[in-house]
C-alpha atoms as a PDB file:
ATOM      1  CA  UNK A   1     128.723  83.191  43.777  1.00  0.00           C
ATOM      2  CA  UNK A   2     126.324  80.766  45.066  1.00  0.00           C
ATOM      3  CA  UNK A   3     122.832  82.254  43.500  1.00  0.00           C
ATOM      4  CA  UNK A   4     120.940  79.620  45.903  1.00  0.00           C
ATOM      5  CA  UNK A   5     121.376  81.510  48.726  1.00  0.00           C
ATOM      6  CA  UNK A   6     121.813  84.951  47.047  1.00  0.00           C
ATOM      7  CA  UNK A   7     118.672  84.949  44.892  1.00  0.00           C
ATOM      8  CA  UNK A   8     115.164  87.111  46.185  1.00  0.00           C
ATOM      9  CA  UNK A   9     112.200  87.142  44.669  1.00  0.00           C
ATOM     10  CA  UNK A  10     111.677  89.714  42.425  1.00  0.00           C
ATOM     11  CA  UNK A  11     109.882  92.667  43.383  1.00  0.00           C
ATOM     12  CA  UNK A  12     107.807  95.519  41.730  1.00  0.00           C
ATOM     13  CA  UNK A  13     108.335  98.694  43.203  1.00  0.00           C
ATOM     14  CA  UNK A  14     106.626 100.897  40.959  1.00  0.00           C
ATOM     15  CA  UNK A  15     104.865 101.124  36.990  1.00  0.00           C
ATOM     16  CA  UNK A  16     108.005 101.827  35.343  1.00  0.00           C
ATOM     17  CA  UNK A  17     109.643  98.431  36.770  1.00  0.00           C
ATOM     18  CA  UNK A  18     106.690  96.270  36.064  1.00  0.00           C
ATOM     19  CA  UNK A  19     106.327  97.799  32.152  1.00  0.00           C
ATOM     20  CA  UNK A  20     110.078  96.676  31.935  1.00  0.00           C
ATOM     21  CA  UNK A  21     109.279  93.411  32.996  1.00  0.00           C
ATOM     22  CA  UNK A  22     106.400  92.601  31.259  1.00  0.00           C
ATOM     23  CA  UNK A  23     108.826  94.032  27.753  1.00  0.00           C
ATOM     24  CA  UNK A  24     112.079  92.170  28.463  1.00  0.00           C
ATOM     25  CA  UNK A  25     111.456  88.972  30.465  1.00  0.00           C
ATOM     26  CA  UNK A  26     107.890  88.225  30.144  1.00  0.00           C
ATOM     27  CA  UNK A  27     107.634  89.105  26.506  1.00  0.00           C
ATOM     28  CA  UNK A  28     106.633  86.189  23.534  1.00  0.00           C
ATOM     29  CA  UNK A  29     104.969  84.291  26.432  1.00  0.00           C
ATOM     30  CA  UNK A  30     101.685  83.319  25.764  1.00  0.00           C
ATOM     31  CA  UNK A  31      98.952  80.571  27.174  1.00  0.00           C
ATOM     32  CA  UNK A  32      95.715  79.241  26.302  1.00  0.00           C
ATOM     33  CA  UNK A  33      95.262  79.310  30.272  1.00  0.00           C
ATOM     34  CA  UNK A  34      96.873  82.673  31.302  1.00  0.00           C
ATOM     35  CA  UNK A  35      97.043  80.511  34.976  1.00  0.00           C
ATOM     36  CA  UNK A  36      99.483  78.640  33.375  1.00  0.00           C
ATOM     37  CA  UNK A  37     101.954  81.129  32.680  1.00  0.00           C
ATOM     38  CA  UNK A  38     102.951  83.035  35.951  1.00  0.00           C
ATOM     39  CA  UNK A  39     105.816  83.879  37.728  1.00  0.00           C
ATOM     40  CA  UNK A  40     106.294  84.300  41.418  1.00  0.00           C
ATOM     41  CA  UNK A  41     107.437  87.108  42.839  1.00  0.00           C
ATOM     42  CA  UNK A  42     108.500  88.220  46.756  1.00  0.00           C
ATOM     43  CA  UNK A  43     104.945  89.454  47.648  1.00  0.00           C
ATOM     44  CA  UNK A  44     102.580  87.942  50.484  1.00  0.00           C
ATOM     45  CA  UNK A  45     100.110  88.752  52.668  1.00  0.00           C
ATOM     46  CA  UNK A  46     100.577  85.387  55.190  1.00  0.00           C
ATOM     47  CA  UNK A  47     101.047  87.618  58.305  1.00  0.00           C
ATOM     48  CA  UNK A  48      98.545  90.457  58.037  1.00  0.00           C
ATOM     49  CA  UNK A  49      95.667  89.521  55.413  1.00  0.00           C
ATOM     50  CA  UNK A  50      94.780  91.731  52.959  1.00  0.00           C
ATOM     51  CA  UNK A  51      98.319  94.097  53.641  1.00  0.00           C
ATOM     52  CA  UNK A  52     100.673  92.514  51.300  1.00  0.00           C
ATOM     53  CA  UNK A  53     104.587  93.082  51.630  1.00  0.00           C
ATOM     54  CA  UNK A  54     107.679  92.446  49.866  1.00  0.00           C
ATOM     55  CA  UNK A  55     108.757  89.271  51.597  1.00  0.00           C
ATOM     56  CA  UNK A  56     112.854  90.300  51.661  1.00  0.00           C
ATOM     57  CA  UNK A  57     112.304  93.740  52.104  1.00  0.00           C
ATOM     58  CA  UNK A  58     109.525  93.781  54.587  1.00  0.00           C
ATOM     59  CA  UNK A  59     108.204  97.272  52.713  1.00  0.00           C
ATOM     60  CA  UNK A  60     104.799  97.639  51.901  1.00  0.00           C
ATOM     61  CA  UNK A  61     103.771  96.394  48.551  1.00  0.00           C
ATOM     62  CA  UNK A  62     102.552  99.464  46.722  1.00  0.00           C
ATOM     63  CA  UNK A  63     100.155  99.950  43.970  1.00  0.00           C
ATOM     64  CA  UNK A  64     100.490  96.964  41.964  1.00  0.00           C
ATOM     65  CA  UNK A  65      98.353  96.116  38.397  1.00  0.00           C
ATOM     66  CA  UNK A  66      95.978  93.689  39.791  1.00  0.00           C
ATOM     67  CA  UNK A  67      94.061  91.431  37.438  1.00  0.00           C
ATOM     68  CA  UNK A  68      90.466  92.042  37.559  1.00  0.00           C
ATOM     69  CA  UNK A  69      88.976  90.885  40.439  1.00  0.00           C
ATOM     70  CA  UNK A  70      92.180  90.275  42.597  1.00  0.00           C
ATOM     71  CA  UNK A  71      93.217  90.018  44.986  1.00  0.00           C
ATOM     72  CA  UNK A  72      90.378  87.859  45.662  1.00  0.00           C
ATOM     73  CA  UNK A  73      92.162  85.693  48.889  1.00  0.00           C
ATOM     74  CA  UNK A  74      91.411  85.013  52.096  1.00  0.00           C
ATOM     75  CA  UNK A  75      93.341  82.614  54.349  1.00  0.00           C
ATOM     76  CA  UNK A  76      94.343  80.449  51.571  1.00  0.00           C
ATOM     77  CA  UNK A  77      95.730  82.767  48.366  1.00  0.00           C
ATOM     78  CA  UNK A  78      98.925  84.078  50.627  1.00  0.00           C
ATOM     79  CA  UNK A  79     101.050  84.845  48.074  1.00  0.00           C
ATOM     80  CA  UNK A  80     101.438  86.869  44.717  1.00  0.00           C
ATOM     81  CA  UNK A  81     102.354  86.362  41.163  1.00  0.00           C
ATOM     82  CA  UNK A  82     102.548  87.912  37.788  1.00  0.00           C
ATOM     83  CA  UNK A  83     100.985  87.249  34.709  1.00  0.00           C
ATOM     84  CA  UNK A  84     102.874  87.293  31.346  1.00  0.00           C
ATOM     85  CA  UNK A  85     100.815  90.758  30.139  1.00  0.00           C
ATOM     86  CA  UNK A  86     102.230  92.688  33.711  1.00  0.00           C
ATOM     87  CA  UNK A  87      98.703  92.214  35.740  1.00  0.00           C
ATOM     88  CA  UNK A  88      99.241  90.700  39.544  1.00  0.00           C
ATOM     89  CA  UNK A  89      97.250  87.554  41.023  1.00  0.00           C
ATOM     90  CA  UNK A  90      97.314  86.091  44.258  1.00  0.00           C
ATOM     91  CA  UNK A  91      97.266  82.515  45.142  1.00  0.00           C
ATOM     92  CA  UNK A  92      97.863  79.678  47.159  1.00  0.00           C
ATOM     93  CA  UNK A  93     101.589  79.741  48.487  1.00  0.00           C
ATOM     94  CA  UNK A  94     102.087  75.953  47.549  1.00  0.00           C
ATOM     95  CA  UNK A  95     101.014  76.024  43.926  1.00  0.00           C
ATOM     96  CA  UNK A  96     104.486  75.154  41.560  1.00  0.00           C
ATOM     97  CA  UNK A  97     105.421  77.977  39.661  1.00  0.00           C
ATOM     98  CA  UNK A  98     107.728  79.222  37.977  1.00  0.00           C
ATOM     99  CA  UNK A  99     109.752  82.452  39.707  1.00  0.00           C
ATOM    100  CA  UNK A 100     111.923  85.444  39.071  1.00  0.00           C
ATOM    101  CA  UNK A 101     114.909  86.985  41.088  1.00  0.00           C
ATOM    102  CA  UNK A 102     116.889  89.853  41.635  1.00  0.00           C
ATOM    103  CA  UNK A 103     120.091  90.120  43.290  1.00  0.00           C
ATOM    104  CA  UNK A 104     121.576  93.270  44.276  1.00  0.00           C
ATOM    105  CA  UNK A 105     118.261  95.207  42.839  1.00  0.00           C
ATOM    106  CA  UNK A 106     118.798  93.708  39.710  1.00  0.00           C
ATOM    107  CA  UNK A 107     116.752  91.660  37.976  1.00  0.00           C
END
């Protein structure tokens, strides 16, 4: 299997999958800087600001646990990713980062 071409960007389509997240892959992470420890995932709002969708799916990104004061954008902070405790943050699109996939809805 070539995962290059086969991986998506992970995303959250409801509570349930973010709490398992934030338990099983995200968990023991911890920063000084909690900027520093994010992880992509498939949501953007680059086409439509402020109406953020799940860039494989094209669906509607739903309620998501935004950090306080996010999303906070405008033309520059397209895309979205995830802190380590489960809460969402948008962003420039260029910024290096680490990222999660799924393949075949799972993670």
């Amino acid at each position: 299997m070539d995962f290059q071409k086969s991986c998506q960007l992970v995303e959250v389509n409801d509570a349930e999958e973010n709490d398992w997240i934030t338990k099983n892959v995200l968990t023991n992470v911890s920063c000084e800087d909690r900027y520093d420890c994010t992880i992509w995932t498939g949501a953007n709002d680059r086409e439509n600001e402020s109406y953020f969708v799940w860039e494989y799916s094209k669906s509607p990104v739903g309620d998501l646990r935004w950090s306080y004061g996010n999303p906070n954008g405008g033309q520059e902070r397209n895309c979205v990713d995830m802190f380590y405790d489960g809460e969402f943050n948008d962003r420039p699109c260029y910024y290096k980062n680490a990222y999660m996939c799924e393949w075949d809805g799972f993670l």
